[in-house]
Protein backbone atom coordinates (compact mmCIF):
# COMPACT_ATOMS: atom_id res chain seq x y z
CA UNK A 1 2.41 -23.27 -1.44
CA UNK A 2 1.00 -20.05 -2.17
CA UNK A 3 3.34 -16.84 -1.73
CA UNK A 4 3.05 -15.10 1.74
CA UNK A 5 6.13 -13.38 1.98
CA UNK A 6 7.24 -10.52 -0.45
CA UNK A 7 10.68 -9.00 1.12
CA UNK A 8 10.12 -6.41 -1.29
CA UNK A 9 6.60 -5.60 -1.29
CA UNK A 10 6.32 -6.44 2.43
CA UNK A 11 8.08 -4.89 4.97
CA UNK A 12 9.79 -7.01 7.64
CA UNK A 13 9.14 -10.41 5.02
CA UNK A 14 12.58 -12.23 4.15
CA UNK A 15 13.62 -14.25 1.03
CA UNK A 16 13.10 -17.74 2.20
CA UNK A 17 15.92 -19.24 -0.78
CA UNK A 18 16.92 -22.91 -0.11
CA UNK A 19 20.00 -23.43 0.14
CA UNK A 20 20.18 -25.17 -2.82
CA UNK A 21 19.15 -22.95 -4.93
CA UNK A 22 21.39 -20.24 -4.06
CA UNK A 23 23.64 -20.59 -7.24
CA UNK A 24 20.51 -20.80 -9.69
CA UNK A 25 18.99 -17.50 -8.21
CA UNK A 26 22.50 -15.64 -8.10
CA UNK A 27 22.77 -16.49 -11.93
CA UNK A 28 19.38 -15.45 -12.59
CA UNK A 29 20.11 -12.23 -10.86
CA UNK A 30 22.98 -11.49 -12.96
CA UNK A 31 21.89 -11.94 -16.10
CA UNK A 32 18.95 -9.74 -15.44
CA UNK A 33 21.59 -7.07 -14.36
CA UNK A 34 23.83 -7.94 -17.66
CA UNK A 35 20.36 -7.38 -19.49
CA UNK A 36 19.32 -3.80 -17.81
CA UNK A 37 22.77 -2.53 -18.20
CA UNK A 38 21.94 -2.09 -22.36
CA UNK A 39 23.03 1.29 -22.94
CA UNK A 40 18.98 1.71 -24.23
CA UNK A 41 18.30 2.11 -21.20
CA UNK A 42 20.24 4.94 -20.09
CA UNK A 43 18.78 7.91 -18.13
CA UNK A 44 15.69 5.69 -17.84
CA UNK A 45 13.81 4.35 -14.90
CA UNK A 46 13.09 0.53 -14.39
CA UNK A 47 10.85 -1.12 -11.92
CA UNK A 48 11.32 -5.47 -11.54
CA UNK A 49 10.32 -7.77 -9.19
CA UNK A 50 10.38 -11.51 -9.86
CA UNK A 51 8.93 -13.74 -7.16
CA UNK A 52 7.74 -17.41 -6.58
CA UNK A 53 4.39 -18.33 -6.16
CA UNK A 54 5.58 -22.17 -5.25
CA UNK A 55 8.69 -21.34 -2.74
CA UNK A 56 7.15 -18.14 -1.53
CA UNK A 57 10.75 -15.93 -1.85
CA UNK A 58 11.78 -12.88 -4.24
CA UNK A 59 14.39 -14.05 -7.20
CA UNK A 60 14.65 -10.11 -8.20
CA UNK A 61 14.12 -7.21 -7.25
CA UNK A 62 14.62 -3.54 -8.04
CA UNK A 63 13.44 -0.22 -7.47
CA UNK A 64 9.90 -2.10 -6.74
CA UNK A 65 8.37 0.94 -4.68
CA UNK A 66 8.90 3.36 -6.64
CA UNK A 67 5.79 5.08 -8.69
CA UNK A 68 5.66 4.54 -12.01
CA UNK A 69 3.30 5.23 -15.31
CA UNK A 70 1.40 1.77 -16.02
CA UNK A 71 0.42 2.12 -19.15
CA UNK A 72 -2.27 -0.26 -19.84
CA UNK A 73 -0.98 -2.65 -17.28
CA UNK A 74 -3.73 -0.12 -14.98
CA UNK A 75 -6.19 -2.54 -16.85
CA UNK A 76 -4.47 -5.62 -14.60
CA UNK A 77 -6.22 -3.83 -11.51
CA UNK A 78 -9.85 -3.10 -13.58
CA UNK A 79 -9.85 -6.81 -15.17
CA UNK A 80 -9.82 -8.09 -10.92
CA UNK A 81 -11.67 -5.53 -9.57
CA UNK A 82 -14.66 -6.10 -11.89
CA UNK A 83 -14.25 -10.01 -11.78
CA UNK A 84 -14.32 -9.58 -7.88
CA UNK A 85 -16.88 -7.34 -7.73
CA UNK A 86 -19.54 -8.55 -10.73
CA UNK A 87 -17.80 -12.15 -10.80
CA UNK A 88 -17.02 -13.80 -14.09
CA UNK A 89 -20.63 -15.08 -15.13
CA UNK A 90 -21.99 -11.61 -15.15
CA UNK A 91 -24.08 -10.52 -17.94
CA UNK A 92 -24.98 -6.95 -19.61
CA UNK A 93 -28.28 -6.54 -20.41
CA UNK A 94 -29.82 -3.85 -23.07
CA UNK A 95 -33.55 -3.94 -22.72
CA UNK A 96 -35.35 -2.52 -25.87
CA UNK A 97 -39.01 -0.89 -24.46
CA UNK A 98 -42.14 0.29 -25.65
CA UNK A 99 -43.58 2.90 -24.07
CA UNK A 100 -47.13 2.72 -24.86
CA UNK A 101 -49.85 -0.09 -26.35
CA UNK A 102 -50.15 -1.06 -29.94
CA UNK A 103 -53.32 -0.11 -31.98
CA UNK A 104 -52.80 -2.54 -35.19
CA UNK A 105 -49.45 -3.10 -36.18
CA UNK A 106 -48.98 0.79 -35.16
CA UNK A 107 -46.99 1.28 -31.52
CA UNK A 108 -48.19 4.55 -30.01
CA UNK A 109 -45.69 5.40 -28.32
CA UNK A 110 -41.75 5.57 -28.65
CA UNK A 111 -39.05 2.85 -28.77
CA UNK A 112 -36.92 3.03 -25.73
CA UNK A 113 -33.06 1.89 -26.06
CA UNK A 114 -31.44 1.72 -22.47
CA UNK A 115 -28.06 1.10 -21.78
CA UNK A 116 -26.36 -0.31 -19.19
CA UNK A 117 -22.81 -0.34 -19.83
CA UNK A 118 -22.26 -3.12 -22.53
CA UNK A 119 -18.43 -2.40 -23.81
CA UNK A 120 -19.25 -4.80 -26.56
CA UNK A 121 -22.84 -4.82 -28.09
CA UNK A 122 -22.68 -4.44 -31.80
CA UNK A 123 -24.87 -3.90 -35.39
CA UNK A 124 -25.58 -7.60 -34.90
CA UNK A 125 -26.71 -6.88 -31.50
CA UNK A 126 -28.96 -4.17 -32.57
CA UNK A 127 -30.01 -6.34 -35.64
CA UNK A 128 -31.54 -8.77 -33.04
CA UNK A 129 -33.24 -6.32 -31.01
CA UNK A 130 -34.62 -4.92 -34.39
CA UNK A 131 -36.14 -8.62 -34.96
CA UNK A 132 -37.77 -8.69 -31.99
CA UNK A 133 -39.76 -5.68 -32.68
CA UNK A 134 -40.92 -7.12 -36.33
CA UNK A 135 -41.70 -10.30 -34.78
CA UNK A 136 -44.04 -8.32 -32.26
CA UNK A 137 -46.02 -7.33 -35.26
CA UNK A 138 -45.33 -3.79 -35.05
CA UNK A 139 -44.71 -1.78 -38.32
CA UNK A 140 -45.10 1.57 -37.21
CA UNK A 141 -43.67 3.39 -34.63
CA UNK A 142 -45.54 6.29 -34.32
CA UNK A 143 -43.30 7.90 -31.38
CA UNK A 144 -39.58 8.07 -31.25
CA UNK A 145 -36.79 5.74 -30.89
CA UNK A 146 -35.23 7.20 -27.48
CA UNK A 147 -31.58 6.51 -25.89
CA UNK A 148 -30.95 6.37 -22.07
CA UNK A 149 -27.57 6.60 -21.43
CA UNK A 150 -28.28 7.93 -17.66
CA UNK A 151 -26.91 4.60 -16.18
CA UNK A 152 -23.31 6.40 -16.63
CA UNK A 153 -23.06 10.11 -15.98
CA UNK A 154 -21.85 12.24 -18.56
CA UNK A 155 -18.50 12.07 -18.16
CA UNK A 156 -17.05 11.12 -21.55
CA UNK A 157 -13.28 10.80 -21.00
CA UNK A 158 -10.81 9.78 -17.79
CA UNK A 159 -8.98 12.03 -16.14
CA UNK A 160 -6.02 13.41 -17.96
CA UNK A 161 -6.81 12.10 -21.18
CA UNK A 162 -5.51 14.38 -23.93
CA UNK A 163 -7.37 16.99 -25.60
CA UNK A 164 -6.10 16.44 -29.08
CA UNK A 165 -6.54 12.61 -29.41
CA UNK A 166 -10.07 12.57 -29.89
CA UNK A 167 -10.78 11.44 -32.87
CA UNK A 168 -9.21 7.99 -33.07
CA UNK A 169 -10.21 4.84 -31.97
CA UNK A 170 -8.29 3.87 -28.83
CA UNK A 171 -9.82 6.87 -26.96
CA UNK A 172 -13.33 6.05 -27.79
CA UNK A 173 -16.20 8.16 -25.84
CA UNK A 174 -17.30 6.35 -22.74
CA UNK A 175 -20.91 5.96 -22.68
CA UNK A 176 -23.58 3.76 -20.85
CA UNK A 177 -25.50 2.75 -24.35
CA UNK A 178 -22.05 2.19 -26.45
CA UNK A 179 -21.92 0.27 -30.53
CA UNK A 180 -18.98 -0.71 -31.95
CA UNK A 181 -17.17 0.52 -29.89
CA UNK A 182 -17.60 3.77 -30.50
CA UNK A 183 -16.84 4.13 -34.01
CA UNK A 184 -16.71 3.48 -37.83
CA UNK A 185 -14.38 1.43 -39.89
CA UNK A 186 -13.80 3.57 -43.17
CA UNK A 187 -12.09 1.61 -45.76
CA UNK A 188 -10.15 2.88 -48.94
CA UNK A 189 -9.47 1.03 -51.82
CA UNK A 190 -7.76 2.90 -55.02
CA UNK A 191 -10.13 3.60 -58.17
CA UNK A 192 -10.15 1.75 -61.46
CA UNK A 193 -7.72 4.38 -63.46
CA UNK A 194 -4.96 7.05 -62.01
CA UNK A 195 -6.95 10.28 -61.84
CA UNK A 196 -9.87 8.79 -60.67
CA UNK A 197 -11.82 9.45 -56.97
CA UNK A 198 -10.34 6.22 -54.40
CA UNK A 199 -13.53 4.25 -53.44
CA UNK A 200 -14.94 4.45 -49.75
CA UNK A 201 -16.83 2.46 -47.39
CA UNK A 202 -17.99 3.14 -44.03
CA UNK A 203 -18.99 -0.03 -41.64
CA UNK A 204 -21.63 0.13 -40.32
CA UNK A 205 -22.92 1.94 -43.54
CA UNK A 206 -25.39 4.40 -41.40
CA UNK A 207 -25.97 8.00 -42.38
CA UNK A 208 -25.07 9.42 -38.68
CA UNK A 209 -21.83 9.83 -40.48
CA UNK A 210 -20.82 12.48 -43.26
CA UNK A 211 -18.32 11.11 -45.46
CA UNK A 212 -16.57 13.59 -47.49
CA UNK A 213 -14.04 12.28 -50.32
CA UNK A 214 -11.66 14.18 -51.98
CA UNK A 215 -9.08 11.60 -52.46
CA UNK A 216 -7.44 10.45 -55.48
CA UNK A 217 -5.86 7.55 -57.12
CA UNK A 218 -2.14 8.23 -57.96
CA UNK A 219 0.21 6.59 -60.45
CA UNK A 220 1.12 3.03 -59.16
CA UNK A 221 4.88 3.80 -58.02
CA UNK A 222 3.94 6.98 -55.82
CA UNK A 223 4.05 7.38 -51.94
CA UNK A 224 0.61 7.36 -50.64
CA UNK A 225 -0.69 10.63 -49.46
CA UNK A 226 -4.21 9.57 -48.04
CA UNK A 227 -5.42 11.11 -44.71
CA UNK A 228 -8.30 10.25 -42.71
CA UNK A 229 -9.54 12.94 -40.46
CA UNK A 230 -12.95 13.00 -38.59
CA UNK A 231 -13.57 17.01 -37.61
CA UNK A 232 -12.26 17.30 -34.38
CA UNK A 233 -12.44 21.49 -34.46
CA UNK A 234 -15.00 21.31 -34.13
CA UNK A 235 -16.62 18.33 -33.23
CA UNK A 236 -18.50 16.52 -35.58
CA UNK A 237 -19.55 13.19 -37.34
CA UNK A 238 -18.28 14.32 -40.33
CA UNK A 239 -15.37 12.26 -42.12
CA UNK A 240 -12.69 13.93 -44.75
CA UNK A 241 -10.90 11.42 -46.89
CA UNK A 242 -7.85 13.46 -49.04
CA UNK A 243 -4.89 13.15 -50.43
CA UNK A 244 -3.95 10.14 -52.82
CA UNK A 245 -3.57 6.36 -53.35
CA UNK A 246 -1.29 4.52 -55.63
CA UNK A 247 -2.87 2.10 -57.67
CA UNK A 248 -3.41 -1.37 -56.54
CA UNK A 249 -2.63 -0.70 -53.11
CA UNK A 250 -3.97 -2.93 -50.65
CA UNK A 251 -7.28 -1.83 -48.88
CA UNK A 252 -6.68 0.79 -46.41
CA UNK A 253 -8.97 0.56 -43.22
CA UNK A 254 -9.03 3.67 -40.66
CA UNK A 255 -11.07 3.53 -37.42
CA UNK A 256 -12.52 6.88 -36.14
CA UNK A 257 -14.68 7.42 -33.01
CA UNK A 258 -17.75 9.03 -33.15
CA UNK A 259 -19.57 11.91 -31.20
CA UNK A 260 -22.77 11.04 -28.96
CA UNK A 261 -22.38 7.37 -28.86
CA UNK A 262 -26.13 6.95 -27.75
CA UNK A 263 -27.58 8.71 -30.74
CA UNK A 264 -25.40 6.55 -33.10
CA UNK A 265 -26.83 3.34 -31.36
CA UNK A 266 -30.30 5.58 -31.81
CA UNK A 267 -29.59 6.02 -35.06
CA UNK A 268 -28.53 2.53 -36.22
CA UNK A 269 -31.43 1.09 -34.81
CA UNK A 270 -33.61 3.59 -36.81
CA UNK A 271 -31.90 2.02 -40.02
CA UNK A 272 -32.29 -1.15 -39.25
CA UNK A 273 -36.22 -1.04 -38.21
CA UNK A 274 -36.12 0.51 -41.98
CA UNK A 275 -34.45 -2.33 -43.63
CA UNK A 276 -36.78 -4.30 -41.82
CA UNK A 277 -39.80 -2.55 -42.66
CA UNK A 278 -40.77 -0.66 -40.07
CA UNK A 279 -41.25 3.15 -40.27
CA UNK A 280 -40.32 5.72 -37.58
CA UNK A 281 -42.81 8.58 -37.67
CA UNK A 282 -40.77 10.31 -35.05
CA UNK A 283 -37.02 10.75 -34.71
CA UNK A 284 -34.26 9.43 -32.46
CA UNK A 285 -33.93 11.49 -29.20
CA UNK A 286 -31.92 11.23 -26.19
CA UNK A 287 -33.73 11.13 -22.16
CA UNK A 288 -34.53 9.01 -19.39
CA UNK A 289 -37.26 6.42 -19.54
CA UNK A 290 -39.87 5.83 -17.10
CA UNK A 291 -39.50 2.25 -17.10
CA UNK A 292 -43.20 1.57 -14.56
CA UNK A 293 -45.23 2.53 -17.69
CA UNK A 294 -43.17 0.09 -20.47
CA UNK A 295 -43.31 -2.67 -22.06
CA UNK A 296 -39.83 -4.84 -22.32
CA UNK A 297 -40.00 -5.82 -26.33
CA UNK A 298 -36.29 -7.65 -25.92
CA UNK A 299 -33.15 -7.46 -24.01
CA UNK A 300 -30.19 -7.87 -25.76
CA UNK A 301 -28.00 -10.31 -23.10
CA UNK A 302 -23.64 -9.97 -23.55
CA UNK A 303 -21.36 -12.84 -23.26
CA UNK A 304 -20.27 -13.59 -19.85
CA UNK A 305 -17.98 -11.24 -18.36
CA UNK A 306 -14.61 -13.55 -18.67
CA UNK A 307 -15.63 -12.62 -22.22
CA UNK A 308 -15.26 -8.86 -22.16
CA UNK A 309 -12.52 -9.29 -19.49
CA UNK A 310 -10.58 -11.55 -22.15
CA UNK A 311 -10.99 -8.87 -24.70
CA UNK A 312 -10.29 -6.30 -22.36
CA UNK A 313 -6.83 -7.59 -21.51
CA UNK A 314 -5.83 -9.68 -25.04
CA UNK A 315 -6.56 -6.90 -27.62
CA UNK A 316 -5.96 -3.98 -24.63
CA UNK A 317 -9.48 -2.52 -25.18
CA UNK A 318 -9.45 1.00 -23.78
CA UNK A 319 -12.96 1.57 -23.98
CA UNK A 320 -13.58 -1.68 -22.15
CA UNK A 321 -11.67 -1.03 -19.33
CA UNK A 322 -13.49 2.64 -18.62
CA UNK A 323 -17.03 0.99 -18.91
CA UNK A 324 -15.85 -1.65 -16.49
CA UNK A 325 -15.21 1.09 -14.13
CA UNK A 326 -18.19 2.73 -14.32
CA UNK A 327 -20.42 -0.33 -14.15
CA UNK A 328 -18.29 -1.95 -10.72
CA UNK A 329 -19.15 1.71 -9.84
CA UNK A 330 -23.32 1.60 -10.88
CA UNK A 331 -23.51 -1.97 -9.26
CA UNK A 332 -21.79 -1.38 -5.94
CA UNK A 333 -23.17 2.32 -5.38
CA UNK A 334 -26.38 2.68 -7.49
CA UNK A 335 -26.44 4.34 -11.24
CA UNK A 336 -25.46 6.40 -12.63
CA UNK A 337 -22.39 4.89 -12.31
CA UNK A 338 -18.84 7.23 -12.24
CA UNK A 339 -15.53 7.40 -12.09
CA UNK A 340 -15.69 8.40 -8.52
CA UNK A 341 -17.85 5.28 -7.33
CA UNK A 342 -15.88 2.94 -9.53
CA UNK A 343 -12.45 3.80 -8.33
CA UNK A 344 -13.53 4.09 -4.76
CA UNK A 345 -15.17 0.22 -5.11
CA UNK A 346 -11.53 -0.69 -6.90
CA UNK A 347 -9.58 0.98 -4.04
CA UNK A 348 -11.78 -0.95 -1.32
CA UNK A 349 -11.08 -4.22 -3.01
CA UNK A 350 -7.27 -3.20 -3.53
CA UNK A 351 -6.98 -2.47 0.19
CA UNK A 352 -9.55 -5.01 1.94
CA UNK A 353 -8.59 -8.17 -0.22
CA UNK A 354 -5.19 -7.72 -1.71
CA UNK A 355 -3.66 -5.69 1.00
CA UNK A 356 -2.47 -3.00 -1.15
CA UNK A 357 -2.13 0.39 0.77
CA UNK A 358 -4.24 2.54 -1.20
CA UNK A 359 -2.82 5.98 -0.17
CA UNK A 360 0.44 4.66 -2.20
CA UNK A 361 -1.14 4.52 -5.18
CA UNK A 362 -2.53 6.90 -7.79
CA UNK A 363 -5.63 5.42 -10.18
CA UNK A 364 -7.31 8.03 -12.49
CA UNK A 365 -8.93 6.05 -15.24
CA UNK A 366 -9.54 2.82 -16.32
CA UNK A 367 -7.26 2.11 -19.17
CA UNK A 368 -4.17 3.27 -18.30
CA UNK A 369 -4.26 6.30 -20.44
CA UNK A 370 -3.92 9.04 -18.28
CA UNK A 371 -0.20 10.29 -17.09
CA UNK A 372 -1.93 10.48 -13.85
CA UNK A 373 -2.05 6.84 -12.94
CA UNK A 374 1.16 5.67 -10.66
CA UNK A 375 1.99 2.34 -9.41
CA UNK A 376 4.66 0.24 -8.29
CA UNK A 377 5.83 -3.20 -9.78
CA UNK A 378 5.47 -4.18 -6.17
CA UNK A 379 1.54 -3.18 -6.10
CA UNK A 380 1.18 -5.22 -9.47
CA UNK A 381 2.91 -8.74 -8.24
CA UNK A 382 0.98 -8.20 -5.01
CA UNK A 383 -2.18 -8.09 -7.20
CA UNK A 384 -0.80 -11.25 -9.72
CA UNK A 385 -0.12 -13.01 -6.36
CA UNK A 386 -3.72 -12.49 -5.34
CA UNK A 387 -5.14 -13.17 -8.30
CA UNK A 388 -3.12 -16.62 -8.71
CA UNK A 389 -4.77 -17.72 -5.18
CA UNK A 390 -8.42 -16.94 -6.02
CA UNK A 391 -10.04 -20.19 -6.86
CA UNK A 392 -13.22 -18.25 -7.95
CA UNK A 393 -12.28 -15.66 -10.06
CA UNK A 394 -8.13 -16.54 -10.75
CA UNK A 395 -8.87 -18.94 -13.67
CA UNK A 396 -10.38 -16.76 -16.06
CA UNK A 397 -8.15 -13.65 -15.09
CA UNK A 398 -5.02 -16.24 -16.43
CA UNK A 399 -7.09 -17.05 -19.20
CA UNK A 400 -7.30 -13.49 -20.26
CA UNK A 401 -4.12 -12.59 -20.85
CA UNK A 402 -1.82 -12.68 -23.74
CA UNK A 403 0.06 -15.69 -24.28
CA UNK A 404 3.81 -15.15 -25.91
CA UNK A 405 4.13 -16.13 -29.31
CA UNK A 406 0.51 -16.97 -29.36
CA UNK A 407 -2.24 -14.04 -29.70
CA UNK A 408 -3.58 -10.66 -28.06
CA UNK A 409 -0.71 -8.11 -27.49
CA UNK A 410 1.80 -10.57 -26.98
CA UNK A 411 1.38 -12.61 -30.41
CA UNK A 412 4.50 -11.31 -32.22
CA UNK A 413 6.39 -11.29 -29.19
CA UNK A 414 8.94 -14.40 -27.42
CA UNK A 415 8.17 -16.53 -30.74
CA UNK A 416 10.30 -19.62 -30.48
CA UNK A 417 11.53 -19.22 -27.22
CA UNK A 418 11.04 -21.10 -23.91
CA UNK A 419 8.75 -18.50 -22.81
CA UNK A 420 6.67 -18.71 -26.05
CA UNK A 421 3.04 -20.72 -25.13
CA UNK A 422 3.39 -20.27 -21.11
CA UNK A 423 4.56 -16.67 -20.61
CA UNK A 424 1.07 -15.00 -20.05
CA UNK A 425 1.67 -11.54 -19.35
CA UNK A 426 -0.16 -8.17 -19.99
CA UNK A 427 1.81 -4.90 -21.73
CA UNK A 428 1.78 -1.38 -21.76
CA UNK A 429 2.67 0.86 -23.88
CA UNK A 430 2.88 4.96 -23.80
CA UNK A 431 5.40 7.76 -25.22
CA UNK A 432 8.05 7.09 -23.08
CA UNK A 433 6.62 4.21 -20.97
CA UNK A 434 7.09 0.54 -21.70
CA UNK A 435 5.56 -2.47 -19.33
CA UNK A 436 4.82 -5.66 -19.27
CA UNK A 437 3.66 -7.47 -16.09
CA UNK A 438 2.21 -11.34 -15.62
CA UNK A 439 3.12 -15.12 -15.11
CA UNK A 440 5.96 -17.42 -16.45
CA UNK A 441 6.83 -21.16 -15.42
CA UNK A 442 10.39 -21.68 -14.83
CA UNK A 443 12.35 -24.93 -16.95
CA UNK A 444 10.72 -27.54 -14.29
CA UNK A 445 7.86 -25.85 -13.84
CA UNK A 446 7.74 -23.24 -10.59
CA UNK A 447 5.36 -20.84 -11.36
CA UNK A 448 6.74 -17.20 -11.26
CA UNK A 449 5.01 -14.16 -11.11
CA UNK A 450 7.14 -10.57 -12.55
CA UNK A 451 6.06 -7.00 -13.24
CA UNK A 452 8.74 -4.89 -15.33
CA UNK A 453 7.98 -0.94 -15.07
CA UNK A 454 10.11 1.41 -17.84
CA UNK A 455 10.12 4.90 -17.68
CA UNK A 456 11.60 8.24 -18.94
CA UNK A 457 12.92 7.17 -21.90
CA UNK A 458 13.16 8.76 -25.60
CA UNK A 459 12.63 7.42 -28.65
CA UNK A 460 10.73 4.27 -29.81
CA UNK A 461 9.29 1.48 -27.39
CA UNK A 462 11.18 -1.91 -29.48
CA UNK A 463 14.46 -1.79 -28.05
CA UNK A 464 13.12 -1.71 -24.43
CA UNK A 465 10.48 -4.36 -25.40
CA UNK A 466 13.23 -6.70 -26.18
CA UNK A 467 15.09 -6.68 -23.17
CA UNK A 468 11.87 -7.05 -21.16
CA UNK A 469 11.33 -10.19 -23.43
CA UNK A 470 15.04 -11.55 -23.01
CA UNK A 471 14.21 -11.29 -19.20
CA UNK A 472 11.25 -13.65 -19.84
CA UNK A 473 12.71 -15.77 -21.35
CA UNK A 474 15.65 -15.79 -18.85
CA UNK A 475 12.90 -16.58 -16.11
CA UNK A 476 11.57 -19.48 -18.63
CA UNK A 477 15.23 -21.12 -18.95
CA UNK A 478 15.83 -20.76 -15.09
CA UNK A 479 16.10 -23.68 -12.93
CA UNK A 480 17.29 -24.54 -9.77
């Protein structure tokens, strides 16, 4: 029996608990008090509700409407909304065009590159596209290679996103033509003698990116000293490697995003047409392209979207979850596609099919970033109880998240317990915030659907992590 009453996400809904299984639940309930009473958790906020999606009643339940920072369990919301909206076979396709007729093996006109919102084409990607255009006979280009990024305005970061973060991976640019998500991989490896420069290597190995080095390799005993700064003030591809690295240290690998994501695509292309052979007369530009007068060469297709929604939710992919906005947006509204049109789609879907009330909630980006997001543990449960009734779309949603013990987020987490293999559950994790919200199957087997909310705390994220995982577990071992 699917759930249909919430007492504490729906007003005037009771706990229907057999009689039977009074005891059981009254158990349950105080260990999970025994649990929250740690003394890590005082002067901090936490959200739970525990309910069944078999019997239909709550098991636990506390402080479940009140607002609280997600974290990245915002991306729960994102992940349905785009698997509603685009449905889980959905492809992204980035067409490569020419823009003019070839004379010879020369093309007389540029090399158009047009994105439309692929969170996960990459250097392979490109390298195929860059086939395509050999195998077309063309060895000159005597135009330019030109980006469209206008499927996505120009927006480049969510709402509330900090200023100072910019550089680093997990708040990658957010761009309609995106590679690699954004960035460069630089690793560091000491030098053959102390004294001597470390060695570095970027991947993709492209020139879009300055590399300085300045770094050293120190006597094998000493601390490592190595930083790996991109310029942030001001902003520019340019990448400073200092400090020092003991000797036979392990390889050191630092991700970095990159300014103007379409030119870097642009500009990786360019390379590989050279590899390949082919010589650009012109340069790599950015602007729309008048698609009436082209010529498709190729069109890179993605994997399905249970694909990118799988790595979306496993790994947490930030930059993932802000395209998917933006594309749900560009789809449902017309390009280019915003944060505006993507969040009012997510709110009609949140309202019209799950029944959340909309005007409770705050949603500000797509990954959970932003401060500004607020939810309640009972908004999240009513979403997991939606999503565990959709026959079209509820399988691969399930499949997407982390499994305890197994891989994504949660692979280090539960190991050996009874919730390790069948607690799938997504976390969240900012300064001060700590969540973790998804499915567990009880001892015989009743499926159970929780959301834990932590707040306003100081300090490091473990402890609180570990009572949230002794409460899954808890919810594995219960029975009636």
């Amino acid at each position: 029996m699917l759930l249909t009453c919430l007492s504490a996400v729906l007003p005037g809904c009771t706990p229907s608990v057999t009689r039977g299984a009074r005891a059981p639940v009254a158990t349950l309930v105080q260990t999970i008090d025994r649990l929250l009473a740690d003394s890590t958790l005082a002067g901090a906020g936490s959200a739970i509700l525990v309910v069944s999606l078999d019997r239909g009643d709550t098991l636990y339940a506390s402080e479940t409407n009140r607002l609280y920072t997600p974290a990245s369990n915002r991306k729960l919301f994102v992940a349905a909304s785009a698997l509603h909206y685009l449905g889980p076979d959905f492809r992204f396709r980035t067409p490569l065009i020419a823009t003019a007729g070839l004379t010879g093996d020369t093309l007389n006109g540029d090399l158009a590159l047009v994105g439309r919102g692929d969170p996960d084409l990459t250097t392979a990607g490109l390298g195929a596209l860059a086939d395509s255009v050999v195998s077309h006979g063309i060895r000159v280009v005597a135009g330019n290679i030109m980006v469209d990024d206008g499927y996505f305005d120009d927006v480049e970061w969510g709402s509330g996103w900090m200023w100072d973060d910019g550089p680093y991976w997990y708040w990658p640019y957010i761009n309609a033509l995106t590679i690699n998500d954004n960035t460069v991989s630089v690793e560091i490896v000491p030098g053959g003698q102390v004294g001597e420069p470390v060695e570095v290597q970027i991947d993709p190995p492209t020139a879009y990116v300055e590399l300085n080095v300045d770094a050293v390799t120190s006597s094998l005993n000493a601390e490592s000293t190595l930083e790996v700064e991109r310029h942030w003030t001001p902003k520019e591809n340019v990448i400073d490697v200092t400090g020092s690295l003991p000797a036979e240290s392990e390889p050191v690998v630092a991700v970095r995003s990159i300014e103007e994501p379409a030119l870097y695509a642009g500009t990786l292309l360019a390379e590989l047409l050279e590899a390949r052979g082919v010589e650009l007369l012109g340069t790599v530009q950015r602007g729309a392209i008048a698609e009436a007068a082209t010529d498709t060469i190729a069109v890179h297709v993605s994997e399905p979207l249970s694909v990118s929604v799988e790595n979306l939710l496993k790994v947490s992919d930030n930059l993932t979850a802000e395209q998917l906005v933006k594309v749900v947006g560009a789809e449902i509204s017309g390009p280019p596609g915003t944060y505006e049109s993507g969040l009012a789609a997510e709110h009609l879907f949140l309202a019209n099919k799950v029944g959340i009330d909309t005007l409770a909630l705050r949603l500000a980006d797509g990954s959970g970033v932003s401060r500004y997001n607020l939810v309640t543990a009972g908004q999240i449960v009513r979403l997991l109880v939606h999503m565990a009734g959709r026959g079209d779309i509820g399988k691969p949603f399930l499949a997407a998240l982390p499994i305890a013990g197994v891989d994504g987020t949660l692979e280090e987490r539960m190991v050996d317990t009874a919730a390790a293999n069948v607690a799938r559950a997504k976390t969240g994790s900012l300064a001060g915030v700590s969540s973790l919200s998804g499915y567990v199957p009880s001892a015989n087997g009743e499926r159970l659907a929780f959301s834990i909310l932590m707040e306003f705390f100081v300090g490091p994220t473990a402890p609180r992590r570990a009572i949230q995982d002794s409460i899954i577990v808890t919810l594995a071992e219960f029975a009636r």
